[in-house]
Protein backbone atom coordinates (compact mmCIF):
# COMPACT_ATOMS: atom_id res chain seq x y z
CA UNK A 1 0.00 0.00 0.00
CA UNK A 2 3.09 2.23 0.64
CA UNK A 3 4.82 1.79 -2.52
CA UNK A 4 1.15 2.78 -4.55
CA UNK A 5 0.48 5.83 -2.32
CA UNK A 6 4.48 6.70 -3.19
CA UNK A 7 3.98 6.32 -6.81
CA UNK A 8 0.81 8.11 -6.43
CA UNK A 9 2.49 11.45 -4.70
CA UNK A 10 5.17 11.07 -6.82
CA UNK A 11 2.97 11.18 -9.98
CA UNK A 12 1.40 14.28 -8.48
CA UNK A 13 4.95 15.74 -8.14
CA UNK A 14 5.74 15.36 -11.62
CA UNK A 15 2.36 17.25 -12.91
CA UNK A 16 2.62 19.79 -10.24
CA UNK A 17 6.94 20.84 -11.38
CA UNK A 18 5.70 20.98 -15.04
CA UNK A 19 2.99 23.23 -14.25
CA UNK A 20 4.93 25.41 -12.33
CA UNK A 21 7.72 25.41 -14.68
CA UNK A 22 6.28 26.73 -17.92
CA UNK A 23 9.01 28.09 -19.88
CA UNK A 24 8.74 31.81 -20.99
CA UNK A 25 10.99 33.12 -24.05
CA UNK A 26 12.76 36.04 -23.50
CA UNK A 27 13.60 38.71 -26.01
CA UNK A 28 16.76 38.94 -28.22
CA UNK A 29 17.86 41.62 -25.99
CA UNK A 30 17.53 39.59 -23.19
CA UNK A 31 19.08 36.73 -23.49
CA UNK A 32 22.17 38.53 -24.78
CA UNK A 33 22.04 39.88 -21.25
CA UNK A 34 21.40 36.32 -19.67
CA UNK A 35 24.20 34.77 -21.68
CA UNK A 36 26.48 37.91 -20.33
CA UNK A 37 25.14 37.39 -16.83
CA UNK A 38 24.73 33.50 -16.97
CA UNK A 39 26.27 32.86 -13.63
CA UNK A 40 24.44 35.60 -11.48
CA UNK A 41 21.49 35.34 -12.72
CA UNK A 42 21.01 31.35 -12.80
CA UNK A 43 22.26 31.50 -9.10
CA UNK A 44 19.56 33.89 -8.54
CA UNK A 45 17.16 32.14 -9.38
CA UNK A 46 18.21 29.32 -7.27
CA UNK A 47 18.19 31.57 -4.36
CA UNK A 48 14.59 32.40 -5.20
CA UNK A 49 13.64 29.11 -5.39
CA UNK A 50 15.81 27.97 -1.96
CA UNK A 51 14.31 31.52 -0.24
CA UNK A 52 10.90 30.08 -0.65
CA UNK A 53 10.97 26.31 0.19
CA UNK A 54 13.15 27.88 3.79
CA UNK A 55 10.59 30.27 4.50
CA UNK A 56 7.96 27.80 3.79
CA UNK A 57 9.49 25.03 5.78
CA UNK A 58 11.01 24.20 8.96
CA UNK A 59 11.99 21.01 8.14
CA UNK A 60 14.04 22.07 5.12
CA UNK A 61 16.03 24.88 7.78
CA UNK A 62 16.76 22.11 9.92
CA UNK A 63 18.28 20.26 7.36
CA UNK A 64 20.60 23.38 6.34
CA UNK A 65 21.64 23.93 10.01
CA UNK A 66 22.23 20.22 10.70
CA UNK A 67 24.24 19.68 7.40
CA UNK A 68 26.09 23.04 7.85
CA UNK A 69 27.32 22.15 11.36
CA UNK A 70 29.01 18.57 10.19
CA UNK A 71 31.72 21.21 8.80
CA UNK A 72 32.87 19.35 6.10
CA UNK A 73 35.26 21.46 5.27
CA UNK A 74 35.79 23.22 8.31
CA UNK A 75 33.75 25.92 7.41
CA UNK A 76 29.90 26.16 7.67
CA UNK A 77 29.23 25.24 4.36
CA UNK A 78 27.16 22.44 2.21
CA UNK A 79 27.36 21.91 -1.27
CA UNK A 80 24.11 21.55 -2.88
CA UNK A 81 25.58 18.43 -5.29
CA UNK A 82 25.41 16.99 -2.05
CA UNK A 83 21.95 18.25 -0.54
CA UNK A 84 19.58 17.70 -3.51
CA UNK A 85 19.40 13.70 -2.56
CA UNK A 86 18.48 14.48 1.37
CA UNK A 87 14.41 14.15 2.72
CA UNK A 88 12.69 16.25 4.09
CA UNK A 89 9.02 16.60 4.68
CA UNK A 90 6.67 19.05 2.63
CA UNK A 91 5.17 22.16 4.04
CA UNK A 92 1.27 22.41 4.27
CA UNK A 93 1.66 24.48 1.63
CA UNK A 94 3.13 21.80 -1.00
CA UNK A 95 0.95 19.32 0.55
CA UNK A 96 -2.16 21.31 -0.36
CA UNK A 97 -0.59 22.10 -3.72
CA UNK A 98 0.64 18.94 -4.61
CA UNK A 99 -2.00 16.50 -2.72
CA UNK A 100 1.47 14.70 -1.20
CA UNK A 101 2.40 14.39 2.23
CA UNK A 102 5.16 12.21 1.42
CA UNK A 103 8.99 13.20 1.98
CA UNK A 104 10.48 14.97 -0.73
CA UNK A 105 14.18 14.76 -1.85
CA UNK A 106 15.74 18.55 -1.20
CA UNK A 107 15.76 18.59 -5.59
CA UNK A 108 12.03 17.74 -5.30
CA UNK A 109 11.49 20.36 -3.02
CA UNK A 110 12.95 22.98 -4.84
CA UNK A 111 11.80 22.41 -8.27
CA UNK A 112 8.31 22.73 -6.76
CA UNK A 113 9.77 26.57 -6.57
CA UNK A 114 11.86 26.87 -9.01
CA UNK A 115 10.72 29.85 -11.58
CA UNK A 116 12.97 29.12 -15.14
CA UNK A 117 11.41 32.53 -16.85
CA UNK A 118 15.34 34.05 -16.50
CA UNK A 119 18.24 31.89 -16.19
CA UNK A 120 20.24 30.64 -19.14
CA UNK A 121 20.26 27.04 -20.46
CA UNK A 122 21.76 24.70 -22.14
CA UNK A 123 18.38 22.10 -22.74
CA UNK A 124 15.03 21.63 -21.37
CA UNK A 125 16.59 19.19 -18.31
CA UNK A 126 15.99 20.24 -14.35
CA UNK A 127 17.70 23.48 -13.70
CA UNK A 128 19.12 22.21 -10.28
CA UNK A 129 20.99 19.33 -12.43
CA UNK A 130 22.16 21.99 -15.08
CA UNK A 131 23.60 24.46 -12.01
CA UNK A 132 25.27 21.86 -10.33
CA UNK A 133 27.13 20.40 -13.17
CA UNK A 134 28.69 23.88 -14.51
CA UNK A 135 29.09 24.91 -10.70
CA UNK A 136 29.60 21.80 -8.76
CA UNK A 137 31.51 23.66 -6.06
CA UNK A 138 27.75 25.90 -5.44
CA UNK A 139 27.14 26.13 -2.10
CA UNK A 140 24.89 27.02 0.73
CA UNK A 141 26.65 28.54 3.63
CA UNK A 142 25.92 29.53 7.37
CA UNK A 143 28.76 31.41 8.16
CA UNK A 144 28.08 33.20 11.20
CA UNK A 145 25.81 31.89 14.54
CA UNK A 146 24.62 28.51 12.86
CA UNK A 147 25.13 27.21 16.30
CA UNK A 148 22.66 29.19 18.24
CA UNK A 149 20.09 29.38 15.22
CA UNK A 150 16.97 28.11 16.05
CA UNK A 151 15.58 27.13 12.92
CA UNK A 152 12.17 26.73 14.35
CA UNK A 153 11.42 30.14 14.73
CA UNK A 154 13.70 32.26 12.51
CA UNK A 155 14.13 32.13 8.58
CA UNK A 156 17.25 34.22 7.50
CA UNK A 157 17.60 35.87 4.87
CA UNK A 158 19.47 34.58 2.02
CA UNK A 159 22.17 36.34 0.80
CA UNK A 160 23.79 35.87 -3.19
CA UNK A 161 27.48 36.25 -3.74
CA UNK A 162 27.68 38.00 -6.94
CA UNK A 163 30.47 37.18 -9.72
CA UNK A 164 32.35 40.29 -9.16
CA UNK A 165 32.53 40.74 -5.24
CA UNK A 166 35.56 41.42 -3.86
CA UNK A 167 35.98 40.53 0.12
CA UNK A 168 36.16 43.78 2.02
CA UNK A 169 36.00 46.17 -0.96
CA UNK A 170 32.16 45.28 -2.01
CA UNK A 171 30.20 47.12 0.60
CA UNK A 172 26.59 45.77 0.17
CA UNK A 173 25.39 42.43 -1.19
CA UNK A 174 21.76 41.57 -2.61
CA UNK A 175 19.73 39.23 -0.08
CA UNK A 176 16.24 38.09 0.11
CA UNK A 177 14.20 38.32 3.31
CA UNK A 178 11.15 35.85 4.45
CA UNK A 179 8.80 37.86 2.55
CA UNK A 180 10.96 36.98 -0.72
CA UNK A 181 11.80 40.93 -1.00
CA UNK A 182 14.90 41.95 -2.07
CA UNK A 183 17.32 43.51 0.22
CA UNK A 184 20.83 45.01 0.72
CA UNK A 185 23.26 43.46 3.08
CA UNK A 186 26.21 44.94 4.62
CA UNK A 187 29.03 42.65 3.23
CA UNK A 188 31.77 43.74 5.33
CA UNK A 189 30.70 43.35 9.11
CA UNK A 190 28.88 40.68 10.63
CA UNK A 191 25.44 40.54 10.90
CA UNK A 192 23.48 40.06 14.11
CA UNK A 193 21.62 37.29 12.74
CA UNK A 194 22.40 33.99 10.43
CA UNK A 195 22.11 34.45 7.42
CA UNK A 196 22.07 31.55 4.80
CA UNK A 197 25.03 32.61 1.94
CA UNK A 198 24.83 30.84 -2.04
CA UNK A 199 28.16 31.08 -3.21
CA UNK A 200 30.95 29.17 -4.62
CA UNK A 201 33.36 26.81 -2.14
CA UNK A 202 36.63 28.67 -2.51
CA UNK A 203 38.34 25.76 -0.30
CA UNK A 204 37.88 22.67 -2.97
CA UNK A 205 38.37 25.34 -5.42
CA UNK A 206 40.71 28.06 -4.14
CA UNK A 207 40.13 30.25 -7.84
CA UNK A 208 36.24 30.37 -6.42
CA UNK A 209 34.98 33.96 -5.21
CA UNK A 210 33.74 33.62 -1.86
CA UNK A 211 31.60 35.67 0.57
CA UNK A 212 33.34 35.33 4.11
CA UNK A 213 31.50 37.16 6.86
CA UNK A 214 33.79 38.62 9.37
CA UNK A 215 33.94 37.08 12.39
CA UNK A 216 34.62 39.67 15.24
């Protein structure tokens, strides 16, 4: 009986992502500007999509804060390559939407968010697979007060490292807040609250730019 209601949701699933991901043509103009910003902008959109499913879900902030803390690399930091295969559950929201109230994979989750009307690609394929195999080293990072972070009651906002920061010279970075607004950051001192960082791991790949919060 468990396998058929599995199939079931995950039939569901399926309809519900290719609803939500109708594709939307942009203009010449446009995609000469996607193609320019390819990187930005397709991490952007992952943001979006990752801003959404956190504020929507408790379960999926746990998961952050308890992947974060292992320290794999001795910083805060978890590569998505290696979070789209975790479970977590759905919100009410996605259960109402989706009639499932089975556990989701973390790539389930988020294409259930994800919005391809901007980002630049290479085929019709899941934008989450596409992202992680130009930018395997993508990352989502909690670099200051993961420890005391209760994930139960706050949602951080979720800040974007941009192609052309530069540690301590870029002054402000783009972040979205709970309400999915967009919002300027200082990027030079620390923030009083966690804040969940999408950049690029600059320790497996040292020629990465990195956003590193300062720790006073």
């Amino acid at each position: 009986m468990k396998r058929i209601v599995n199939i079931f949701c995950i039939n569901i699933l399926l309809v519900f992502i290719s609803c939500t991901n109708e594709h939307i043509t942009p203009s010449q103009s446009e995609s000469d500007s996607y193609v320019d910003n390819k990187y930005d902008t397709r991490v952007m959109d992952f943001a979006e999509a990752l801003n959404r499913a956190v504020s929507e879900n408790s379960d999926m902030r746990k998961l952050i804060k308890q992947e974060v803390l292992k320290q794999f690399d001795g910083d805060y930091d978890l590569l998505l390559k290696d979070a789209l295969a975790k479970s977590v559950k759905p919100s009410e929201s996605v259960i109402t939407k989706s009639g499932c109230s089975e556990a989701l994979t973390v790539k389930e989750l988020l294409s259930l968010y994800y919005t391809d009307t901007r980002s630049f690609t290479k085929s019709e394929g899941n934008p989450l697979d596409e992202l992680v195999n130009d930018y395997p080293e993508l990352q989502v990072s909690v670099p200051v007060h993961a420890d005391s972070w209760d994930p139960d009651s706050y949602v951080p906002d979720i800040a974007v490292i941009p192609s052309d920061f530069e540690e301590f010279v870029t002054e402000t970075i783009t972040a979205l807040n709970a309400e999915g607004e967009e919002v300027q950051i200082d990027a030079i001192n620390e923030p009083d609250n966690p804040t969940i960082v999408v950049g690029l791991n600059e320790r497996i790949s040292p020629a990465a730019k990195s956003f590193i919060l300062p720790i006073s």
